[in-house]
C-alpha atoms as a PDB file:
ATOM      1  CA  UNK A   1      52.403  -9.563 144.612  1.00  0.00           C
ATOM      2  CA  UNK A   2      52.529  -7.854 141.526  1.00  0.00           C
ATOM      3  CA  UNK A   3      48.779  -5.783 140.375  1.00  0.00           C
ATOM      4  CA  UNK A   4      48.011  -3.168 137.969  1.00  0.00           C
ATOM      5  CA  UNK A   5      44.648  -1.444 138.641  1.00  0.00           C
ATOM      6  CA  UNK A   6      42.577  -0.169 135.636  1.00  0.00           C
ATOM      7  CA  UNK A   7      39.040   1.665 135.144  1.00  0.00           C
ATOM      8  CA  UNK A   8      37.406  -1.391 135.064  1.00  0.00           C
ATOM      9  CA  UNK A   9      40.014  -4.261 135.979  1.00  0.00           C
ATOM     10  CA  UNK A  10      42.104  -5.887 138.385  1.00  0.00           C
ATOM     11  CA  UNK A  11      45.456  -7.259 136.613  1.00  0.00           C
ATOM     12  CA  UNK A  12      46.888 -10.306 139.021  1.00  0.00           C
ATOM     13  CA  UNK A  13      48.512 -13.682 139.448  1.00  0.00           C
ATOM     14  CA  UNK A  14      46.456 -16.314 139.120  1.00  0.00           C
ATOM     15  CA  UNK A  15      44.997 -18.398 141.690  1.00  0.00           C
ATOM     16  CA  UNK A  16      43.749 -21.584 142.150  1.00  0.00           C
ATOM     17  CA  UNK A  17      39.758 -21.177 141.671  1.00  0.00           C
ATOM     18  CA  UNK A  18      40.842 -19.526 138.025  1.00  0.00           C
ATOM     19  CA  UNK A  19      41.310 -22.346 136.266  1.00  0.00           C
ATOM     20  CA  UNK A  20      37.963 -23.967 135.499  1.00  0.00           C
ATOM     21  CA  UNK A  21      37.142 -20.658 134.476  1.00  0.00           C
ATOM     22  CA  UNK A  22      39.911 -20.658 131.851  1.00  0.00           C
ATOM     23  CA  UNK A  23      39.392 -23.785 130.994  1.00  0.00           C
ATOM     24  CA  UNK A  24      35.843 -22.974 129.794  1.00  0.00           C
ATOM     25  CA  UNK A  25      37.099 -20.040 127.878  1.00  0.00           C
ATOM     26  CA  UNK A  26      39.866 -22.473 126.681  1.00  0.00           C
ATOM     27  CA  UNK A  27      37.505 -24.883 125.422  1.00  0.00           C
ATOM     28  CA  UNK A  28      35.584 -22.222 123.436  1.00  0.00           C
ATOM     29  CA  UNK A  29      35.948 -23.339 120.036  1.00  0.00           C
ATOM     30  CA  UNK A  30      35.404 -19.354 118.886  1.00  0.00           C
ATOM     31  CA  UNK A  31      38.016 -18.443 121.520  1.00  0.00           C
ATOM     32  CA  UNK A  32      40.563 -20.314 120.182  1.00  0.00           C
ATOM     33  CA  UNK A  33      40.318 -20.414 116.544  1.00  0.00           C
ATOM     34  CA  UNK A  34      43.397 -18.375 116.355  1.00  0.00           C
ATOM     35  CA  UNK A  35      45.360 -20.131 118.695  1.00  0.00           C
ATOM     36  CA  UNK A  36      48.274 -22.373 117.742  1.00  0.00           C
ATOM     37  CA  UNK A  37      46.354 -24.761 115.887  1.00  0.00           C
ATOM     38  CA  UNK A  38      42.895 -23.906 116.320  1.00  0.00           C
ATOM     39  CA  UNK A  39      42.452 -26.838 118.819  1.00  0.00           C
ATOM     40  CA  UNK A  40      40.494 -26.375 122.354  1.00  0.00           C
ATOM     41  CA  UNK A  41      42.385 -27.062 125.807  1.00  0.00           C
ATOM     42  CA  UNK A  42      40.628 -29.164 128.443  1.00  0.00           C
ATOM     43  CA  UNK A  43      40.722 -28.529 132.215  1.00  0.00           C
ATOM     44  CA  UNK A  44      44.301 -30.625 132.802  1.00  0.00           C
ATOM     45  CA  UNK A  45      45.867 -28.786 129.998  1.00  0.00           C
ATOM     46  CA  UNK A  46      44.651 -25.806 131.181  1.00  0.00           C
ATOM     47  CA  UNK A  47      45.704 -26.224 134.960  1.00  0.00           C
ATOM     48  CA  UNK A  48      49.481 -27.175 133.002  1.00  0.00           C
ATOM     49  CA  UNK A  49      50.146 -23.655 131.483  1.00  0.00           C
ATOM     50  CA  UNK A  50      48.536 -21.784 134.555  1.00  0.00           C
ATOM     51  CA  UNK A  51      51.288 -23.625 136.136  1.00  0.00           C
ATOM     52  CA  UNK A  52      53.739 -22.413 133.416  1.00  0.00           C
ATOM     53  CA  UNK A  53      52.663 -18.974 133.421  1.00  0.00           C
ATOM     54  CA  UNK A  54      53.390 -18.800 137.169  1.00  0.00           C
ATOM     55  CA  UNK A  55      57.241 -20.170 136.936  1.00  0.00           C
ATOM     56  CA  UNK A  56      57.514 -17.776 134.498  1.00  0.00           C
ATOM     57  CA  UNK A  57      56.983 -14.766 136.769  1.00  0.00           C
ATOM     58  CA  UNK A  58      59.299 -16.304 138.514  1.00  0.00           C
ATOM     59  CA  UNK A  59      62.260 -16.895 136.099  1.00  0.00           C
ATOM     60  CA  UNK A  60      61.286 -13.801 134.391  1.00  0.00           C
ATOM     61  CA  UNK A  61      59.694 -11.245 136.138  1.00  0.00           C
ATOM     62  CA  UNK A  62      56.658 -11.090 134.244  1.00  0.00           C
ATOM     63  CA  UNK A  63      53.924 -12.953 133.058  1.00  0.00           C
ATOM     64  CA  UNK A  64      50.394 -13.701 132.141  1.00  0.00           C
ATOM     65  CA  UNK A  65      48.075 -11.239 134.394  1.00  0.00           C
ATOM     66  CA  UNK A  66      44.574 -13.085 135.177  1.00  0.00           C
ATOM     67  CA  UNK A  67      42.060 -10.251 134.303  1.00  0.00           C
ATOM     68  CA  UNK A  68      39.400  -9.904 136.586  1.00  0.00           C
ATOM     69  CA  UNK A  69      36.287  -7.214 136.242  1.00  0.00           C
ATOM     70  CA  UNK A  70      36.196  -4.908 138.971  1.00  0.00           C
ATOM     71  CA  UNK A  71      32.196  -4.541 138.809  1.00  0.00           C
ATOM     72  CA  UNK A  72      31.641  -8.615 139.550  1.00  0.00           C
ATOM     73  CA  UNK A  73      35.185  -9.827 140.199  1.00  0.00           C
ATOM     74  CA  UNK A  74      34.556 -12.549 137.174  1.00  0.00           C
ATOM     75  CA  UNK A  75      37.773 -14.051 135.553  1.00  0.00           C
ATOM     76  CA  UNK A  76      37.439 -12.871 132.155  1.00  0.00           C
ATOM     77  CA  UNK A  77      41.043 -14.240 130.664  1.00  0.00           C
ATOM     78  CA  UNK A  78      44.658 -13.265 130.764  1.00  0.00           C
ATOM     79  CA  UNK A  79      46.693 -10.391 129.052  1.00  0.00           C
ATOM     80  CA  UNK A  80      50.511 -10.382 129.731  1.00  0.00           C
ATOM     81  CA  UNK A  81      54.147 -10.925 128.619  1.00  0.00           C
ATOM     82  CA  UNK A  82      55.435 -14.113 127.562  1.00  0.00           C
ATOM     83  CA  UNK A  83      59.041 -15.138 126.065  1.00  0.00           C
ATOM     84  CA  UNK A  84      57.666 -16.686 122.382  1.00  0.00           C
ATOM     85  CA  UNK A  85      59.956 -19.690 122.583  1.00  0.00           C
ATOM     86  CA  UNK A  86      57.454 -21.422 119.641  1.00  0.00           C
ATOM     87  CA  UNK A  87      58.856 -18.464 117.034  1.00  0.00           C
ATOM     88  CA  UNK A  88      62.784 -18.736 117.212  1.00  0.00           C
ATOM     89  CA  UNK A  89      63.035 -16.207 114.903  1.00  0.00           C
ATOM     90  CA  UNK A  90      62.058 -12.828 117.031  1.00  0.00           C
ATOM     91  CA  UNK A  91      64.220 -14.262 119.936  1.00  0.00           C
ATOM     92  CA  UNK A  92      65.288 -12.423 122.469  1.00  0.00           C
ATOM     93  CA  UNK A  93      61.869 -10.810 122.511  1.00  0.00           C
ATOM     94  CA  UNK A  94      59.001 -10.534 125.152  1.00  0.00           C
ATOM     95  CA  UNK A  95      55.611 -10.691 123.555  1.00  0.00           C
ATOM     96  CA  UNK A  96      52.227  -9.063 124.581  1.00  0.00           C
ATOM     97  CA  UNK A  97      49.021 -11.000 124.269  1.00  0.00           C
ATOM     98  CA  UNK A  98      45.909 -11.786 125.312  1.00  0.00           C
ATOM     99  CA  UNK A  99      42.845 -13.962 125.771  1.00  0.00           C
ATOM    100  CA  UNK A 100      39.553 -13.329 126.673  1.00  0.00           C
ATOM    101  CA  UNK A 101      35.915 -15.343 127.095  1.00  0.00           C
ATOM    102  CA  UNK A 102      33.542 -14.745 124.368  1.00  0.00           C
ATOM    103  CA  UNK A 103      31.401 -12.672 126.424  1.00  0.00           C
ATOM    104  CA  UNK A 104      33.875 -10.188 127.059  1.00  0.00           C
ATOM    105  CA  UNK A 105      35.028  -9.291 123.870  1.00  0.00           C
ATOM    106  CA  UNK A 106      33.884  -5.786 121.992  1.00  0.00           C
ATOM    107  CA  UNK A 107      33.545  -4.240 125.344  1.00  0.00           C
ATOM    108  CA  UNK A 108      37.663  -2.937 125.182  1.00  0.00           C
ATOM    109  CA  UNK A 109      38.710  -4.790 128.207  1.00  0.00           C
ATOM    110  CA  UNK A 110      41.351  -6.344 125.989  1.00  0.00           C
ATOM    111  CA  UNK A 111      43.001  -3.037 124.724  1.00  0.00           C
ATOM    112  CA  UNK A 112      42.370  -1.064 128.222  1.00  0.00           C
ATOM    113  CA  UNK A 113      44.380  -4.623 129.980  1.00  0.00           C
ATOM    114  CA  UNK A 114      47.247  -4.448 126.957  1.00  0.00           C
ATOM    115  CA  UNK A 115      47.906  -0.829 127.673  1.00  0.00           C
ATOM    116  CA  UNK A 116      48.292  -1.016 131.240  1.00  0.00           C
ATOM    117  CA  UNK A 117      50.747  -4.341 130.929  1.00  0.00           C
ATOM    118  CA  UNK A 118      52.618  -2.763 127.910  1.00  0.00           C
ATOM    119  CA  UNK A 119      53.014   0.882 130.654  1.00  0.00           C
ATOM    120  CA  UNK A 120      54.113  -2.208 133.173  1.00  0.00           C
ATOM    121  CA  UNK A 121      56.737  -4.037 130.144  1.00  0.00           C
ATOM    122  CA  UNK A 122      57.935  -0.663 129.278  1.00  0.00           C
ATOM    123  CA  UNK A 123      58.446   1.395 132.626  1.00  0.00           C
ATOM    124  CA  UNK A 124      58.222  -1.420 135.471  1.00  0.00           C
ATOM    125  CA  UNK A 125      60.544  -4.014 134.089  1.00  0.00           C
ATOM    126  CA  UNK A 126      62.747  -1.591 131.809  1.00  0.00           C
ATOM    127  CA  UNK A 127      61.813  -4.100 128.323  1.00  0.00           C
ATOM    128  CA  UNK A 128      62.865  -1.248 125.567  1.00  0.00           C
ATOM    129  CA  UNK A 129      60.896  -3.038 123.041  1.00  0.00           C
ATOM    130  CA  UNK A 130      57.768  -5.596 123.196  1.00  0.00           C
ATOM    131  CA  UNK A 131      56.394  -7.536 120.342  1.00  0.00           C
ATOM    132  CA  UNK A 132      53.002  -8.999 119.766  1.00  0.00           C
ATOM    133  CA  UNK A 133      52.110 -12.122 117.252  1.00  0.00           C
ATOM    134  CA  UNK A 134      48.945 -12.523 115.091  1.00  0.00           C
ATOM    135  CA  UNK A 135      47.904 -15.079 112.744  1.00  0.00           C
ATOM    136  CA  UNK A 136      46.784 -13.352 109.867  1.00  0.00           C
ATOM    137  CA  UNK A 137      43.610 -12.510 109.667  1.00  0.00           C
ATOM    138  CA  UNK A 138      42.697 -12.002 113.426  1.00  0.00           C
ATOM    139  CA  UNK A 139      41.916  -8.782 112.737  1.00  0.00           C
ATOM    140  CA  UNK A 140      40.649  -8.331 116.395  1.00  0.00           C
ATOM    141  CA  UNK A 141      43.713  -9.185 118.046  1.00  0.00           C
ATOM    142  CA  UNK A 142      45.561  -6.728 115.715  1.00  0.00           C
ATOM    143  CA  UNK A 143      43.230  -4.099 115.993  1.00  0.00           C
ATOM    144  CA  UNK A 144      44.414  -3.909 119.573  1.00  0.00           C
ATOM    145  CA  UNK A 145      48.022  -4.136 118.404  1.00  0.00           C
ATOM    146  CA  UNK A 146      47.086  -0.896 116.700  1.00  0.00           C
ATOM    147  CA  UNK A 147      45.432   0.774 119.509  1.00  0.00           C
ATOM    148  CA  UNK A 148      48.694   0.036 121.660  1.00  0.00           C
ATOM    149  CA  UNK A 149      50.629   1.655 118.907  1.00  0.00           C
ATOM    150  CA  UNK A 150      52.485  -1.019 117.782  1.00  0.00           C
ATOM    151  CA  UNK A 151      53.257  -1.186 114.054  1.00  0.00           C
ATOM    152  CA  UNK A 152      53.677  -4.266 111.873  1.00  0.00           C
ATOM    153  CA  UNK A 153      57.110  -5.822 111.340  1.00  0.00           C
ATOM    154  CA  UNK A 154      56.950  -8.565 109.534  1.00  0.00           C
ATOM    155  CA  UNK A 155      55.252 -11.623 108.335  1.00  0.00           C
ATOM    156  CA  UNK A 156      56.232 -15.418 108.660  1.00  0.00           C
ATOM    157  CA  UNK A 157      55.096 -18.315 109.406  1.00  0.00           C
ATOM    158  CA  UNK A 158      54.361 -20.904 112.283  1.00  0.00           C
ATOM    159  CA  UNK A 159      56.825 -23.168 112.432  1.00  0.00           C
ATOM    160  CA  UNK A 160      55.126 -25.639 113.538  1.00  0.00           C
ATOM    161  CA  UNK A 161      51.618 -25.590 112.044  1.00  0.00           C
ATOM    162  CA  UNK A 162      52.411 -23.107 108.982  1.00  0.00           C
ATOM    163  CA  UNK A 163      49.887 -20.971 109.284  1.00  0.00           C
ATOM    164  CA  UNK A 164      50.749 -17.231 108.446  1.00  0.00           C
ATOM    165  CA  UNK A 165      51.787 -15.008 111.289  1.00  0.00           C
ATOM    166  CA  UNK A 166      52.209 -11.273 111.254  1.00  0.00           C
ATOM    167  CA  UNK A 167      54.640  -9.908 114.037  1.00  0.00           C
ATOM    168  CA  UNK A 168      53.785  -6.175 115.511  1.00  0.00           C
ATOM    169  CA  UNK A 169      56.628  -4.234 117.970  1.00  0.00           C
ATOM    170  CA  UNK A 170      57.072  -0.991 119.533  1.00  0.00           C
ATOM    171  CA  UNK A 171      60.043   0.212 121.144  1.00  0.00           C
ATOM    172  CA  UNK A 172      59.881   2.618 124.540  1.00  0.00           C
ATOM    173  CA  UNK A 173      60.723   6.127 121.782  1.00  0.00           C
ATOM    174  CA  UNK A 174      57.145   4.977 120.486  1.00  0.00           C
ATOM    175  CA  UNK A 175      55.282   4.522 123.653  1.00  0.00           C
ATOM    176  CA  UNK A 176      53.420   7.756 124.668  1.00  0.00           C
END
């Protein structure tokens, strides 16, 4: 079973007890304002890409690490590699993202998870390059893009809900 062990977090697979608590951070209206189309995810939905994110460890290798705190072994949300089949245009690519419950954010237990999976992308599964996807103007989720050291590359659009995206990437010369 793949782990990474940080300061302050356990990186794993998920299990089954993790997915109310997702669900409640997936039906955080805050939480997901950046997400596809801003809309919430109930418990079934939720339970339904849990599901996906597993078979894609599988098929892949990799995947969407449930983040748990070491201090009260809480679920606080996922970071991990995904394949962004939704944006044809950066394909092949493996993306780097995250998600985190309300509560958690500010405290850097997104960028101190990102850094540990993109170590994992980079030098565990041999990726020579990992891209991560913002809509514009989540200047959180890019600020963390920036702590990782990834630099912008372009900007585009969803191609499903057109909203503006802005794509970041580093390549293994550029991870220190």
């Amino acid at each position: 079973m793949t782990e990474i062990l940080t300061p302050r977090l356990l990186l794993r697979r998920w299990h089954d007890d993790d997915i109310a608590f997702m669900a409640e951070i997936n039906a955080d209206p805050q939480v997901m304002r950046w997400i596809g189309d801003g809309s919430v995810r109930d418990f079934d939905s939720t339970a339904e890409a849990v599901e996906r994110w597993e078979e894609e460890w599988d098929e892949e290798g990799f995947g969407l690490f449930a983040v748990e705190l070491l201090a009260s072994g809480e679920l606080a949300g996922f970071v991990g590699l995904s394949v962004p089949e939704f944006l044809p245009e950066v394909l092949p690519a493996v993306e780097i993202g995250w998600r985190l419950g309300r509560q958690f954010w500010g405290q850097g237990y997104a960028s101190e998870a990102a850094c540990a999976v993109l170590e994992f992308a980079l030098r565990d599964r041999g990726l020579d390059r990992v891209i991560s996807i913002a809509r514009v103007g989540n200047d959180a989720s890019e600020n963390v893009m920036r702590k990782l050291g990834m630099l912008p590359e372009r900007e585009t659009t969803h191609p499903v809900y057109g909203l503006p995206l802005r794509v970041h990437a580093i390549d293994l010369t550029e991870f220190s």
